[in-house]
N, C-alpha and C. Protein backbone atom coordinates (compact mmCIF):
# COMPACT_ATOMS: atom_id res chain seq x y z
N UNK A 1 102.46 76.81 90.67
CA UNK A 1 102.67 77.88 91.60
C UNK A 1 101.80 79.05 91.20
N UNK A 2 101.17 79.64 92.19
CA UNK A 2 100.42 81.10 92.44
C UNK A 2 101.34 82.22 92.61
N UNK A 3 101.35 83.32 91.97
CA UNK A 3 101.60 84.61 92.69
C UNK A 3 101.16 85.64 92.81
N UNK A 4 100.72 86.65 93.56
CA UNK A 4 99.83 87.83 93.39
C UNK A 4 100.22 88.61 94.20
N UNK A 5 100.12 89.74 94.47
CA UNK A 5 100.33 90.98 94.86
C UNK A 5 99.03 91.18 95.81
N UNK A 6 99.16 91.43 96.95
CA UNK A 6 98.01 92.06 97.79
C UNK A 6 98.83 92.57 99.21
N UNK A 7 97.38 93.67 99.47
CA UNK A 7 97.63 93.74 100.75
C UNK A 7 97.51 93.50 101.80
N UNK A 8 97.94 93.18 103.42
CA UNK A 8 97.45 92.00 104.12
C UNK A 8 97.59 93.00 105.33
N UNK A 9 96.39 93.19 105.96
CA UNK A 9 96.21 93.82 107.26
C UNK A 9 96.69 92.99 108.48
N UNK A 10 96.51 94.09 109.82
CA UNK A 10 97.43 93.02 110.60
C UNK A 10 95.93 92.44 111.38
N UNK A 11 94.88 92.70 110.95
CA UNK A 11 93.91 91.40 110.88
C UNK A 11 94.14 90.21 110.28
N UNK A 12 94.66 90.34 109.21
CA UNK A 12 94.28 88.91 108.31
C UNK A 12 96.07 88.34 108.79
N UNK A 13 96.69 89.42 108.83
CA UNK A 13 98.17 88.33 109.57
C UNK A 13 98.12 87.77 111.13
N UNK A 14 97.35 88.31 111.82
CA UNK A 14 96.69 87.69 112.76
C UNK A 14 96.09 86.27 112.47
N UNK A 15 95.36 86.11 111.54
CA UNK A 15 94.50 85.05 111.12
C UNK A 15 95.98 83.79 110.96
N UNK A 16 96.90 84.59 109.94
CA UNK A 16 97.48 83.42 108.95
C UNK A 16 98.17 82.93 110.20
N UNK A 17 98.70 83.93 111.37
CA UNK A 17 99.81 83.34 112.02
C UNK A 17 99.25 82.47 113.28
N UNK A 18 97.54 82.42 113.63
CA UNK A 18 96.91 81.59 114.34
C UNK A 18 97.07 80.18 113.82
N UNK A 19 97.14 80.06 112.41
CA UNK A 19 97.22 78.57 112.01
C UNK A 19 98.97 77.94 111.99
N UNK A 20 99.90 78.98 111.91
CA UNK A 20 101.36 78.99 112.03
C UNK A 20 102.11 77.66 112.75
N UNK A 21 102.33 76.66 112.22
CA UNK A 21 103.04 75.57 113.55
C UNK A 21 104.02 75.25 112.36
N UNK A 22 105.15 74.64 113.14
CA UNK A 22 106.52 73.75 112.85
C UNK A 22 107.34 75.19 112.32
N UNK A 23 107.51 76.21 112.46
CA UNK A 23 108.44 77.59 112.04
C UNK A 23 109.40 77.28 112.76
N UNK A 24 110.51 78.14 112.43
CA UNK A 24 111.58 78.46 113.51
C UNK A 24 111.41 79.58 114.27
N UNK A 25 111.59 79.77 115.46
CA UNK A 25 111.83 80.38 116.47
C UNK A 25 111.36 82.02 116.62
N UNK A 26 110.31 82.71 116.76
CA UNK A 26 110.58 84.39 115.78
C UNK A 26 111.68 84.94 116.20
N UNK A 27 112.17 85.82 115.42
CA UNK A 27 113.68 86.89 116.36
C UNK A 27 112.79 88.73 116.26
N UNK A 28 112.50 88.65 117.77
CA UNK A 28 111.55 89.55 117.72
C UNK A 28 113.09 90.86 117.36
N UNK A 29 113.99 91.01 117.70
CA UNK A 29 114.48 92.19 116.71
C UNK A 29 114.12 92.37 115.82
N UNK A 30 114.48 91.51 114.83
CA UNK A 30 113.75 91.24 113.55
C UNK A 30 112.83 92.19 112.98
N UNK A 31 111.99 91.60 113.82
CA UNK A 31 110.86 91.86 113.90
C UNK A 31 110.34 93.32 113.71
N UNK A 32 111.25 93.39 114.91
CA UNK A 32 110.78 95.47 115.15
C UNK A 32 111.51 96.16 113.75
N UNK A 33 112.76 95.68 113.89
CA UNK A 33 113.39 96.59 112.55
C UNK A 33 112.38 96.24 111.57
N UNK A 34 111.90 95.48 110.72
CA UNK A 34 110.88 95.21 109.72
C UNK A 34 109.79 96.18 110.19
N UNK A 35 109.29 96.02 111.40
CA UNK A 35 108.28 96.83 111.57
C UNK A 35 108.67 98.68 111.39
N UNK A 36 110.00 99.02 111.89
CA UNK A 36 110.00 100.00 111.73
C UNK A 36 110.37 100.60 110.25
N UNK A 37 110.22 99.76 109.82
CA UNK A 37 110.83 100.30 108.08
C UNK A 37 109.56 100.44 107.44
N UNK A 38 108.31 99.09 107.97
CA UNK A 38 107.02 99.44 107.34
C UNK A 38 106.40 101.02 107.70
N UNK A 39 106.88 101.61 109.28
CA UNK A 39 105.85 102.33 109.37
C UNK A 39 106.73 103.45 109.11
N UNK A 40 108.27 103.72 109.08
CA UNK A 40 108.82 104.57 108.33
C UNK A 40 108.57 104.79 106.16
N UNK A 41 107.87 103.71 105.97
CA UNK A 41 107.47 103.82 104.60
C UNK A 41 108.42 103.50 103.93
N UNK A 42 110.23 102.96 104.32
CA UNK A 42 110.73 102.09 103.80
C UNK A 42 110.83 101.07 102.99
N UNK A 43 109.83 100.29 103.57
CA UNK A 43 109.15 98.64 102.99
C UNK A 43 109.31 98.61 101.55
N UNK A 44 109.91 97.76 100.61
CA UNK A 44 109.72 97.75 99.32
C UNK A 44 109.19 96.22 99.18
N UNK A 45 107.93 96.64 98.19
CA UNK A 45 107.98 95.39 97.37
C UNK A 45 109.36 94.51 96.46
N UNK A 46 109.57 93.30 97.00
CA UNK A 46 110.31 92.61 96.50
C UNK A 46 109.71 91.16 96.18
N UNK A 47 110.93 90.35 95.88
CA UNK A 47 110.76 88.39 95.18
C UNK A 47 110.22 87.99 96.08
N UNK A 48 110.19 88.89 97.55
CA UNK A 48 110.33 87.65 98.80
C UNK A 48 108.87 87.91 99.44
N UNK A 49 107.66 87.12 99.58
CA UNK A 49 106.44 86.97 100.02
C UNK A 49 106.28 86.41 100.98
N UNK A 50 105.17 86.20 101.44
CA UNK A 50 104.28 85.22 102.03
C UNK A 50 104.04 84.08 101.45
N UNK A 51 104.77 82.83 101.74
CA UNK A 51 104.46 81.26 100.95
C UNK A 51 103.89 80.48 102.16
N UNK A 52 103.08 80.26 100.77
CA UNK A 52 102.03 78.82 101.60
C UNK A 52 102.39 77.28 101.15
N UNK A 53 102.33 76.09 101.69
CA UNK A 53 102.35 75.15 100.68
C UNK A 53 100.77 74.81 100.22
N UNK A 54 101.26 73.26 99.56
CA UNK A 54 99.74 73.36 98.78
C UNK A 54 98.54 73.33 99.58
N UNK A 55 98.76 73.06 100.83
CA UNK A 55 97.92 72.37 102.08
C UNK A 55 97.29 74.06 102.69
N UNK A 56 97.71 75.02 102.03
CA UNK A 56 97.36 76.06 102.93
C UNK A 56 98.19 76.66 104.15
N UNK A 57 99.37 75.72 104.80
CA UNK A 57 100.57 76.10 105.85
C UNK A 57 101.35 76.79 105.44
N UNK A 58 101.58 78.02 105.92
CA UNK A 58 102.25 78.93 106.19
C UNK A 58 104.58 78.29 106.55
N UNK A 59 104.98 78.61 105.06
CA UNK A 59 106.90 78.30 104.80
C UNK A 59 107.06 79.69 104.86
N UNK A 60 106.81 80.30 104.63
CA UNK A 60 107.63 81.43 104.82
C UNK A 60 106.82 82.74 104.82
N UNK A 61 107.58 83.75 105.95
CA UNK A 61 106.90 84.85 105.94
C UNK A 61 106.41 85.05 107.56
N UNK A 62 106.73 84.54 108.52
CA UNK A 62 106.16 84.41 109.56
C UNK A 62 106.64 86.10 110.26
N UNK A 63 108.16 86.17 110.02
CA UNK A 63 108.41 87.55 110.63
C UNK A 63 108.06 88.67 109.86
N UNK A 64 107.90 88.71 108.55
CA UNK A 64 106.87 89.94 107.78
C UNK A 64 105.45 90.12 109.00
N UNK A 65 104.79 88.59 108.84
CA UNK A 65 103.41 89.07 108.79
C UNK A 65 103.57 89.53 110.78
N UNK A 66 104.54 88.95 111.86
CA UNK A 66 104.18 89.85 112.78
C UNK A 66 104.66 91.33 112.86
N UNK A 67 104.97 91.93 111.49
CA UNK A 67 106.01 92.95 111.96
C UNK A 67 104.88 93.82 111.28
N UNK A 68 103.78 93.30 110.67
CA UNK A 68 102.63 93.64 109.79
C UNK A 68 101.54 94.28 111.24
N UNK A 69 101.65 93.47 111.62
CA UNK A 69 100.63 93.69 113.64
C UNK A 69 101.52 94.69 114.51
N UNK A 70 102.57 94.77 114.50
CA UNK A 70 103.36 95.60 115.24
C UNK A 70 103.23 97.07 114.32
N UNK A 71 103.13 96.82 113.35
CA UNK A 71 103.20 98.41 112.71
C UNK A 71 102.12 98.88 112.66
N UNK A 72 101.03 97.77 112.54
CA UNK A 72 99.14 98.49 112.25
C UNK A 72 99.64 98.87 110.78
């Protein structure tokens, strides 16, 4: 396993979530509340990331990275 710390524009979450298939469902609430905590400056780094498997597909993280495009 990899882990690293970066930051991911809502260019490059654009990118990851073009390749995105077999997820569950988004819950665009979700969504917005995440988004509004990013652009209220809320957001904390925590355990919980962006996971890929080994193949490069996108397990987890799908409602971060659109709430990443909704906030700019």
């Amino acid at each position: 396993m990899k882990t690293l710390v970066e930051s991911i524009s809502p260019t490059r979450a654009k990118e990851i979530l073009l390749a995105n298939n077999g997820n569950r469902l988004i819950s665009w609430g979700w969504v917005r509340k995440l988004a509004g905590m990013m652009t209220r400056g809320e957001w904390l780094l925590t355990h919980q990331g962006i996971a890929f498997d080994v193949y490069g597909v996108l397990i987890d993280g799908q409602h971060r990275l659109e709430a990443i495009i909704i906030a700019g």
